[in-house]
C-alpha atoms as a PDB file:
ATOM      1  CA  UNK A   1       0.000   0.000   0.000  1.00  0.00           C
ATOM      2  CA  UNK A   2       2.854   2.552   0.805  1.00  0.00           C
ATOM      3  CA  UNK A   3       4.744   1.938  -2.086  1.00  0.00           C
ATOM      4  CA  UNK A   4       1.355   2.556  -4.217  1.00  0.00           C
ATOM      5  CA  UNK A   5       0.879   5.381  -2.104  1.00  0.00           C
ATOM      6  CA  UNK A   6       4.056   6.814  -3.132  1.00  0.00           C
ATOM      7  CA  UNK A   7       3.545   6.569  -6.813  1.00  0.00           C
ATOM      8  CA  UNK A   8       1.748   8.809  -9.285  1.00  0.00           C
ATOM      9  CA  UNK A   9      -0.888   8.252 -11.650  1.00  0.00           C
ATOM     10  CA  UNK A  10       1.131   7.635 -14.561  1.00  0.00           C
ATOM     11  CA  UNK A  11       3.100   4.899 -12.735  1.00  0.00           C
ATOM     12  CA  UNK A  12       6.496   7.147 -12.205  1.00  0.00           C
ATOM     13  CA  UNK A  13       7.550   8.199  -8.932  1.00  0.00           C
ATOM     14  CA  UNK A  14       7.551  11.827  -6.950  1.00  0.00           C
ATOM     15  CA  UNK A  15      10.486  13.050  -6.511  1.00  0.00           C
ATOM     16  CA  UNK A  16      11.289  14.262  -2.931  1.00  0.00           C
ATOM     17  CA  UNK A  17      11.652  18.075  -2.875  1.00  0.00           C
ATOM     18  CA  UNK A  18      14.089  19.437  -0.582  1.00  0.00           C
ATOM     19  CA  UNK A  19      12.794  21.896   1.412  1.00  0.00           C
ATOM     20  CA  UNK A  20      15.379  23.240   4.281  1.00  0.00           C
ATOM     21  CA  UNK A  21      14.503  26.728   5.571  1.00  0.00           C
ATOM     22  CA  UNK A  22      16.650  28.983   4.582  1.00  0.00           C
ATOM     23  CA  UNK A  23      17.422  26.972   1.350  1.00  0.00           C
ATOM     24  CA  UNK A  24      16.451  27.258  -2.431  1.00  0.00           C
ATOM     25  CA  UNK A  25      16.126  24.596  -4.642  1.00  0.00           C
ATOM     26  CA  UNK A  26      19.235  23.504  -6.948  1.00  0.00           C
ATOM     27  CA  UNK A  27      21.674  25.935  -4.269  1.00  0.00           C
ATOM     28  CA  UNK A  28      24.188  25.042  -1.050  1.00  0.00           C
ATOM     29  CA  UNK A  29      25.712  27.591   1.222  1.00  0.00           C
ATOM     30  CA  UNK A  30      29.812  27.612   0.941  1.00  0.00           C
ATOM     31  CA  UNK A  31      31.447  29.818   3.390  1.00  0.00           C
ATOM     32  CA  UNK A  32      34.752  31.767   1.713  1.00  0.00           C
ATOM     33  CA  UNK A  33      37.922  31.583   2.625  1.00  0.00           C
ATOM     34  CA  UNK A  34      37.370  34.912   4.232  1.00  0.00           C
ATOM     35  CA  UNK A  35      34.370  33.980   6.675  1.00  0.00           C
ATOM     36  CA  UNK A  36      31.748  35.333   4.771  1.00  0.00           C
ATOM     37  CA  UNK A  37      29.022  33.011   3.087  1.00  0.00           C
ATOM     38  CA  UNK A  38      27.687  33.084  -0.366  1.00  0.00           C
ATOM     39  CA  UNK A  39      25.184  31.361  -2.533  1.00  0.00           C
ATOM     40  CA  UNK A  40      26.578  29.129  -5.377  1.00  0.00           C
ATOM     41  CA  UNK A  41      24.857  26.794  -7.440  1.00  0.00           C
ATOM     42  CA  UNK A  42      24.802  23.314  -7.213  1.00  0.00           C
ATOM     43  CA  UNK A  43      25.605  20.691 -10.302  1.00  0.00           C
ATOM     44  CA  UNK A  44      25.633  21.368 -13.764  1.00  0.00           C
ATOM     45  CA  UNK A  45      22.549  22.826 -13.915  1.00  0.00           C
ATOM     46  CA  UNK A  46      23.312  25.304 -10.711  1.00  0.00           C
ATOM     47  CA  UNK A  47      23.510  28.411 -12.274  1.00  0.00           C
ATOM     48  CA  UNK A  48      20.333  27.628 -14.477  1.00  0.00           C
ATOM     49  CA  UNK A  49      18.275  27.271 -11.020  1.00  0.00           C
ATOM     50  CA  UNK A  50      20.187  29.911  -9.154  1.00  0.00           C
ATOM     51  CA  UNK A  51      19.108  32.487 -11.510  1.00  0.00           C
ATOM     52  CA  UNK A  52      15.935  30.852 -11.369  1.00  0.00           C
ATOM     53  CA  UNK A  53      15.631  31.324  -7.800  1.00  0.00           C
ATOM     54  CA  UNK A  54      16.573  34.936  -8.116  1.00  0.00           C
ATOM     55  CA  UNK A  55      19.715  34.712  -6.350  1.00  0.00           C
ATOM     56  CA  UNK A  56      21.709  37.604  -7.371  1.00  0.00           C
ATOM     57  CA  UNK A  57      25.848  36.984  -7.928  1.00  0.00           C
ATOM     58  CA  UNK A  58      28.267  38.049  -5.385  1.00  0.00           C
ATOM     59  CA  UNK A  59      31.188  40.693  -7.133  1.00  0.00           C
ATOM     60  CA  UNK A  60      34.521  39.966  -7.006  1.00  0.00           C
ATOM     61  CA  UNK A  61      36.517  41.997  -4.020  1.00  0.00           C
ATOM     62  CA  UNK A  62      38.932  44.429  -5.340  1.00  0.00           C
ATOM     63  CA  UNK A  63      42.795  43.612  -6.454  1.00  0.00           C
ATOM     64  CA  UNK A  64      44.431  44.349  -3.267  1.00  0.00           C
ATOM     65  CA  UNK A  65      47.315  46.089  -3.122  1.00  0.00           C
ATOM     66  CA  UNK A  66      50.623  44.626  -1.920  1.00  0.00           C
ATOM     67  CA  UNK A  67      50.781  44.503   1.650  1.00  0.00           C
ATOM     68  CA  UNK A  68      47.412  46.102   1.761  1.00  0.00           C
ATOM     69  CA  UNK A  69      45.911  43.844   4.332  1.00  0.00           C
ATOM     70  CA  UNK A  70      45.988  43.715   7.942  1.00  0.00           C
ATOM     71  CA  UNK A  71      44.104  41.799  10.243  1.00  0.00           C
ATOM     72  CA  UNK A  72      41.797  40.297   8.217  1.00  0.00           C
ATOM     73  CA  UNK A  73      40.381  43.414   6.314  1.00  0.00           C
ATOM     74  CA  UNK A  74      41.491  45.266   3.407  1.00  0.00           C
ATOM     75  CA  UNK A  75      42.954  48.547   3.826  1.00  0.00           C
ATOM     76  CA  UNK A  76      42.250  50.922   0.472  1.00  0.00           C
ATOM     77  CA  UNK A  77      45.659  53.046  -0.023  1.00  0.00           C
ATOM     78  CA  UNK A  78      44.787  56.584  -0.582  1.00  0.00           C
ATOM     79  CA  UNK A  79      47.295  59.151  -2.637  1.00  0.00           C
ATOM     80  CA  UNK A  80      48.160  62.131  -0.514  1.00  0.00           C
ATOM     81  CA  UNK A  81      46.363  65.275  -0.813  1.00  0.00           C
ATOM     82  CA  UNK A  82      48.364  67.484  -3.232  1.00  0.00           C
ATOM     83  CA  UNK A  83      46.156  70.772  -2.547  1.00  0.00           C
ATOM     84  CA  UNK A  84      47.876  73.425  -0.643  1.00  0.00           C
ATOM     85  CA  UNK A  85      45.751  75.984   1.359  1.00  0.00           C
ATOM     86  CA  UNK A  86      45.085  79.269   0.276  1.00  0.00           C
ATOM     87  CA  UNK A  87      47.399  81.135   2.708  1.00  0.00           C
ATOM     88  CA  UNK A  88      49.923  78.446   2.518  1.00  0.00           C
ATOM     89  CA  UNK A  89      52.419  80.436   0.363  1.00  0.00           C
ATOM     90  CA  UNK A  90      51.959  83.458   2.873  1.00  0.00           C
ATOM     91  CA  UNK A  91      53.853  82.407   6.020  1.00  0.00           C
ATOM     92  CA  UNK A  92      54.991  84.751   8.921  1.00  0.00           C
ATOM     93  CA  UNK A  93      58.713  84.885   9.106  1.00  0.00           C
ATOM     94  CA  UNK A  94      60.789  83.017  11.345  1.00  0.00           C
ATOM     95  CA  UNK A  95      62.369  84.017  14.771  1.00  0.00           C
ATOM     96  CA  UNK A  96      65.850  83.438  13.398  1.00  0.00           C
ATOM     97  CA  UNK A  97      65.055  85.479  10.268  1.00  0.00           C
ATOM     98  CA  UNK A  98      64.541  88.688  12.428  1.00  0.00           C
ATOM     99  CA  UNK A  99      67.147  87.714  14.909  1.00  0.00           C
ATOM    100  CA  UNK A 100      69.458  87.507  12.279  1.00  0.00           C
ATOM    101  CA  UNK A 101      68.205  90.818  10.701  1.00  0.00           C
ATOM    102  CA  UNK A 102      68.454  92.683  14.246  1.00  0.00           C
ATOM    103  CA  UNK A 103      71.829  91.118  15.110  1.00  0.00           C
ATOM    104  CA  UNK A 104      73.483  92.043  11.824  1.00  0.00           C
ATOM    105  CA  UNK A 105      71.893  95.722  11.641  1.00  0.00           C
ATOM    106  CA  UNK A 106      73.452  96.255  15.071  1.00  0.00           C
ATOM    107  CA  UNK A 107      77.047  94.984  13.704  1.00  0.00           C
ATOM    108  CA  UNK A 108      76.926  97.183  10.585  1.00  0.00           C
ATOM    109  CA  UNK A 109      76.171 100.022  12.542  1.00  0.00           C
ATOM    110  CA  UNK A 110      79.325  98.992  15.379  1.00  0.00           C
ATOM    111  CA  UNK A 111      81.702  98.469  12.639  1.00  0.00           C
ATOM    112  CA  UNK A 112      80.429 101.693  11.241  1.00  0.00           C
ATOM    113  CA  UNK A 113      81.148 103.718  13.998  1.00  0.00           C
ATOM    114  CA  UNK A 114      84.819 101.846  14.107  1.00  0.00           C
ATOM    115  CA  UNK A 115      85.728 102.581  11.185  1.00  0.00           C
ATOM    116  CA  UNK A 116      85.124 106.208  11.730  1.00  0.00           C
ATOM    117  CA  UNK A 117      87.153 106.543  14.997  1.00  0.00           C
ATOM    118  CA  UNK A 118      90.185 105.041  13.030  1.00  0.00           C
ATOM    119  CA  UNK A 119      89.082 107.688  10.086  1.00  0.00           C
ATOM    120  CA  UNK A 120      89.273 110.585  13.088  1.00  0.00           C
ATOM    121  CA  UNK A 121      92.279 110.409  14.972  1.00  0.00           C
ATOM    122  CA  UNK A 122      92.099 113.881  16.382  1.00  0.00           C
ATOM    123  CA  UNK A 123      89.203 112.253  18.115  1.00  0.00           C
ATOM    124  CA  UNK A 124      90.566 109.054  19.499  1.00  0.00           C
ATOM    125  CA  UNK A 125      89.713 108.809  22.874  1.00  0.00           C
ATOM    126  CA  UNK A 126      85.802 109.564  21.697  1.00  0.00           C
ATOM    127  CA  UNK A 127      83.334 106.082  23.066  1.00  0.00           C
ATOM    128  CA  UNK A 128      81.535 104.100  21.163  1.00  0.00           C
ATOM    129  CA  UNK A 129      77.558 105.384  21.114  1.00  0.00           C
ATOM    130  CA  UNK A 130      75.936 102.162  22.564  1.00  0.00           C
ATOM    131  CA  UNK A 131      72.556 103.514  21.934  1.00  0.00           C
ATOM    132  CA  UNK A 132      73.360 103.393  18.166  1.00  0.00           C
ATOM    133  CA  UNK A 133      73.674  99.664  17.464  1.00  0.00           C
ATOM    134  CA  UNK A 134      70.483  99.596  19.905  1.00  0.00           C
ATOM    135  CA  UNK A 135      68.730 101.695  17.439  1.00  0.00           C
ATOM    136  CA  UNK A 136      69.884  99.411  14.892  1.00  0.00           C
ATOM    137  CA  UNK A 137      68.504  96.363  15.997  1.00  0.00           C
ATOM    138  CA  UNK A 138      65.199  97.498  17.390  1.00  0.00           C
ATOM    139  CA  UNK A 139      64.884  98.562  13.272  1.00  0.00           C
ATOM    140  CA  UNK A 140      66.509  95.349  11.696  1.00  0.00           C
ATOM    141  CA  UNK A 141      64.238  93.042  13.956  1.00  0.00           C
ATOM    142  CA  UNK A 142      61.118  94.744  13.435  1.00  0.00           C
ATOM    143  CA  UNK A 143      61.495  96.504  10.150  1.00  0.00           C
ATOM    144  CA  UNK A 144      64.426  95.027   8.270  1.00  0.00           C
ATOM    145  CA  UNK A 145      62.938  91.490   8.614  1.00  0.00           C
ATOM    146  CA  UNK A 146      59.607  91.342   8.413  1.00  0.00           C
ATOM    147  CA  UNK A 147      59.747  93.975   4.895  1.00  0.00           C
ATOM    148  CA  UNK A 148      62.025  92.219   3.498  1.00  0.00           C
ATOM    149  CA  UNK A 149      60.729  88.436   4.154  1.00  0.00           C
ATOM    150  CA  UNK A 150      56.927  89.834   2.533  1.00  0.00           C
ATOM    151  CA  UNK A 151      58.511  91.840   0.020  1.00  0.00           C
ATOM    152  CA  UNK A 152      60.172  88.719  -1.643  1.00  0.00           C
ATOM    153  CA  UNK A 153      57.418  86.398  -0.898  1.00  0.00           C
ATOM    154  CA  UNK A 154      54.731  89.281  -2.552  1.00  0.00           C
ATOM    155  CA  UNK A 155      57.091  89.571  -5.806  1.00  0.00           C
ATOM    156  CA  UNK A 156      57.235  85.816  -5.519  1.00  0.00           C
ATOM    157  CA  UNK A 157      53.608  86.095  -6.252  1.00  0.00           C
ATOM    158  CA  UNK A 158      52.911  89.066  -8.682  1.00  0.00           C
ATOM    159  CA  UNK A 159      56.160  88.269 -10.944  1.00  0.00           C
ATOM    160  CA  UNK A 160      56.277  84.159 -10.962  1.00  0.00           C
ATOM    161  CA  UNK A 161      59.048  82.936 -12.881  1.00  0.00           C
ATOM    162  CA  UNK A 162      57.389  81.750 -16.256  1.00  0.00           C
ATOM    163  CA  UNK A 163      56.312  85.203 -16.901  1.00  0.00           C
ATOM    164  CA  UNK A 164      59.011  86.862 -20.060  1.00  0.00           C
ATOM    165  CA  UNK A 165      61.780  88.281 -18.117  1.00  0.00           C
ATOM    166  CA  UNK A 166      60.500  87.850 -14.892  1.00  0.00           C
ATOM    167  CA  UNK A 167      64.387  88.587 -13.667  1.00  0.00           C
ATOM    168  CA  UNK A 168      64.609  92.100 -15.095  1.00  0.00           C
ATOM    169  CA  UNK A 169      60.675  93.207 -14.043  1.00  0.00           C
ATOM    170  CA  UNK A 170      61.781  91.797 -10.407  1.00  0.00           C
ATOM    171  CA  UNK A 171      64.770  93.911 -10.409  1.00  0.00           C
ATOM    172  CA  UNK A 172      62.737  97.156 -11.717  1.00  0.00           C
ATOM    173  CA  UNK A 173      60.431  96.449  -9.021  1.00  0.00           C
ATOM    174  CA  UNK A 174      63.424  96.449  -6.459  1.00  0.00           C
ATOM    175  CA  UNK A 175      65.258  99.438  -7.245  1.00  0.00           C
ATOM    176  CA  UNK A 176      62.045 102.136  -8.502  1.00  0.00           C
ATOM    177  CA  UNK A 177      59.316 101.221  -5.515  1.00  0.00           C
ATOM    178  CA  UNK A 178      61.136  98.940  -2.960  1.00  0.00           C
ATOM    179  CA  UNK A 179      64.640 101.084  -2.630  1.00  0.00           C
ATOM    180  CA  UNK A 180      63.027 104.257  -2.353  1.00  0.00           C
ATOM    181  CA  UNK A 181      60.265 103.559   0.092  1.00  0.00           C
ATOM    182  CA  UNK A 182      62.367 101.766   2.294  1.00  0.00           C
ATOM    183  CA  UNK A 183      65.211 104.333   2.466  1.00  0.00           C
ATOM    184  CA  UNK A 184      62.434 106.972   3.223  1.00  0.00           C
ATOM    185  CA  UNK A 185      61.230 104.366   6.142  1.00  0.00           C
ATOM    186  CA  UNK A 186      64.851 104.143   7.526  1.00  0.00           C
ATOM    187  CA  UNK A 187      65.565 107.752   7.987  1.00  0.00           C
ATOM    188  CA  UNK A 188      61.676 108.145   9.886  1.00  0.00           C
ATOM    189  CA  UNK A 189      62.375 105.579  12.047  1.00  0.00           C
ATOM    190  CA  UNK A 190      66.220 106.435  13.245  1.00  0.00           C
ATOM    191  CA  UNK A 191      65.497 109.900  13.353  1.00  0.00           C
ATOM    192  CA  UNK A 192      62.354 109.242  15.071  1.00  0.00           C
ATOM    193  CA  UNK A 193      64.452 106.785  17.746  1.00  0.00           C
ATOM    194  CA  UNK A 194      66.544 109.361  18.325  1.00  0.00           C
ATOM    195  CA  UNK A 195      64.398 112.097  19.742  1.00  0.00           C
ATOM    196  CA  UNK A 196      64.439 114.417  16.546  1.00  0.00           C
ATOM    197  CA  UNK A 197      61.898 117.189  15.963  1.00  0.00           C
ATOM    198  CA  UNK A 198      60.034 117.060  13.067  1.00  0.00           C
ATOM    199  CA  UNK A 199      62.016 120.207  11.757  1.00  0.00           C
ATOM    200  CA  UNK A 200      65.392 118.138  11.907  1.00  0.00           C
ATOM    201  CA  UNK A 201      63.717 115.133  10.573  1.00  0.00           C
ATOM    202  CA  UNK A 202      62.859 117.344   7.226  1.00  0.00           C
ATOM    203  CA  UNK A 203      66.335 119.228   7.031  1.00  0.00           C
ATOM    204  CA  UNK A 204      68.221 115.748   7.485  1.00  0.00           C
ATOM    205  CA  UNK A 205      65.757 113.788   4.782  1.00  0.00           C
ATOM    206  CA  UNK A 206      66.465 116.870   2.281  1.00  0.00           C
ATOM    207  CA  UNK A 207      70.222 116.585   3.038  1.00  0.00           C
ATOM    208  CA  UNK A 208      70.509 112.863   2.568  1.00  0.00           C
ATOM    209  CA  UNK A 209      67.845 111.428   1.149  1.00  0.00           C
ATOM    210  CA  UNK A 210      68.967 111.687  -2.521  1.00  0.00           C
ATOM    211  CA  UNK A 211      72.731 110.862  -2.101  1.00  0.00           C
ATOM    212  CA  UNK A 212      71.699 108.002  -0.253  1.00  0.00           C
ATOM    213  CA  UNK A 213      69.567 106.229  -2.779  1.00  0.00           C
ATOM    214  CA  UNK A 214      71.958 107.217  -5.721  1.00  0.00           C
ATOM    215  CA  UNK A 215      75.011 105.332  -3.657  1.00  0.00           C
ATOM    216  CA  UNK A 216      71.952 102.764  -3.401  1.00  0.00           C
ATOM    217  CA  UNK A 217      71.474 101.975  -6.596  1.00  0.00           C
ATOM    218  CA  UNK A 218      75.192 101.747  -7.447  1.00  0.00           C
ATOM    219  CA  UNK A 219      75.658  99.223  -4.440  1.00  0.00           C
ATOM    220  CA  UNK A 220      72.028  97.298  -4.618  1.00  0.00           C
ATOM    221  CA  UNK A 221      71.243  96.810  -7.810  1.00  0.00           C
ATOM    222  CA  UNK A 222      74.178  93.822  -8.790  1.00  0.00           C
ATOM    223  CA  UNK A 223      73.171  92.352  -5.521  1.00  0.00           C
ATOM    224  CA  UNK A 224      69.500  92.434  -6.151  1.00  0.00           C
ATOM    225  CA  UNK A 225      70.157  91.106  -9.347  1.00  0.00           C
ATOM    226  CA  UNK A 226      71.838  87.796  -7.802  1.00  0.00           C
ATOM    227  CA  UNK A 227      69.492  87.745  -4.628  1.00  0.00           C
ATOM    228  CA  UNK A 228      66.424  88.220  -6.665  1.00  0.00           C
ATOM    229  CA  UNK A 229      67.244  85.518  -9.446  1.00  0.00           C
ATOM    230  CA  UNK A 230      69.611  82.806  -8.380  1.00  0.00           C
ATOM    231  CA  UNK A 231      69.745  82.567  -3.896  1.00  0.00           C
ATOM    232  CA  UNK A 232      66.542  80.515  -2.880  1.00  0.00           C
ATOM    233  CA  UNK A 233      63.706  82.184  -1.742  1.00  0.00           C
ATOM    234  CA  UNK A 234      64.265  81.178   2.019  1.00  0.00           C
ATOM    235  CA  UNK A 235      67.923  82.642   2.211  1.00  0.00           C
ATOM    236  CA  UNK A 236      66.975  86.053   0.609  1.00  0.00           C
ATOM    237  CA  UNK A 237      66.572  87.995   3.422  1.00  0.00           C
ATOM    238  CA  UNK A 238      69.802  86.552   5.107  1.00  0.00           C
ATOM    239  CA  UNK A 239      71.912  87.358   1.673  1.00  0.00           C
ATOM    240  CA  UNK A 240      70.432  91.398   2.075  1.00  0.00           C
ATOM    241  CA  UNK A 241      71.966  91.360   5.724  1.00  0.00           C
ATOM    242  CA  UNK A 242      74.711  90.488   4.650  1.00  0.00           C
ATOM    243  CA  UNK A 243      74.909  92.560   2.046  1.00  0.00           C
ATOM    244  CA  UNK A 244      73.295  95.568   4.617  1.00  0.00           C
ATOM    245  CA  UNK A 245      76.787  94.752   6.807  1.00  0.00           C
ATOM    246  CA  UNK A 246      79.610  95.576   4.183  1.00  0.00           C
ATOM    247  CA  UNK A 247      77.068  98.344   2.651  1.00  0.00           C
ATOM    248  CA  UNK A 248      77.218 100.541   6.176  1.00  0.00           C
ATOM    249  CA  UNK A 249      80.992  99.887   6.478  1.00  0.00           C
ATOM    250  CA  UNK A 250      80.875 101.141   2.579  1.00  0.00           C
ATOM    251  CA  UNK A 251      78.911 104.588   4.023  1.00  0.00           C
ATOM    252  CA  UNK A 252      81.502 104.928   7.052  1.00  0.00           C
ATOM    253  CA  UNK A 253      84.494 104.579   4.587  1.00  0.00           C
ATOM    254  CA  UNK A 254      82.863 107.605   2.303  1.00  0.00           C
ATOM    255  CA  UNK A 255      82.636 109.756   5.431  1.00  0.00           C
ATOM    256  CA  UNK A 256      78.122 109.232   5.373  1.00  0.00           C
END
């Protein structure tokens, strides 16, 4: 009787469906190499009944990269972020820049006044003026420097190097709006740190102001030429105080 139970009509007999929960028809669970399960199809016909079933594929993962993966997981190199920030160019100077500006302004000015007591030898036994390289430095640290680090990084920026003789416009730019200007700025400020009116500021700006910048454009402007175009940006200012030293032992020798 059961085994005429268990046949159909037509004399053939039903196949037993396997029915598992969690299980489709013509597919068996594998679990990867990495832990994680997926869905293939079984026999020949597996991949006829798994997209039967509605089973979707399961992508490849990603080449990894060599030595891309620690514990277990994939890490995803990422190239470094080549952007720079807006102000990134535009830095404040350095401590050492406008040490080495204040310290070097203060020897110019001490060698200066050396020289002349040699020049003088009716006047021998006359001190040193300590105040003076004091003046000096309080300008070379706070004016010297700072001018002089923004004034290359700002030419830096209007006159880059790919534009047609970007040498010879930096120069111009130097010796017509930078010399000037700051000359004007230097004889404010000492004559201002010395206690001058502003009637002996006036007589000693009309007195000096054009021989100075003349003997500054014969001194500066090789100088400028080869600080400008061929030192590195960052040792620019340090080249100029350098330069500033031999240039005031250059005015004490001519009697300025």
């Amino acid at each position: 009787m059961r085994a005429a139970a268990g046949r159909e009509m037509g004399g053939r007999p039903r196949a037993r469906a396997d029915r598992r929960p969690g299980r489709e028809p013509g597919l068996r669970r594998s679990r990867g190499g990495d832990g994680s399960g997926c869905v293939q199809a079984a026999g020949p016909g597996g991949a006829r009944g798994a997209a039967a079933a509605g089973a979707r594929p399961v992508p490849a993962p990603p080449a990894a990269l060599p030595g891309a993966h620690q514990g277990g997981h994939q890490v995803i190199a990422r190239e470094p972020d080549q952007r720079k920030a807006p102000n990134e160019g535009v830095r404040p100077p350095a401590l050492e820049v406008l040490s080495q500006s204040g310290i070097l302004s203060a020897l110019g000015n001490f060698l200066a006044q050396m020289i002349e007591k040699k020049r003088g030898k009716e006047n021998c036994s006359q001190k040193l003026d300590v105040s003076g390289p004091l003046r000096y430095a309080v300008y070379g640290f706070f004016f010297t420097g700072p001018l002089s680090h923004f004034f290359y990084l700002f030419m830096e920026h209007w006159i880059p190097s790919e534009v047609p003789l970007a040498g010879v416009k930096r120069l111009l730019l130097d010796r017509l709006l930078f010399a000037p200007a700051f000359l004007l700025l230097f004889f404010l400020i000492m004559s201002f740190l010395e206690g001058k009116d502003t009637a002996a500021v006036a007589v000693q700006i009309r007195r000096c102001f054009w021989p100075a910048l003349r003997m500054n454009w014969q001194v500066w402007t090789p100088a400028q030429f080869v600080n400008i175009n061929y030192v590195p940006l960052q040792f620019r200012v340090l080249f100029a105080n350098l330069v500033s030293l031999f240039w005031y032992m250059y005015l004490a020798s001519l009697g300025k």
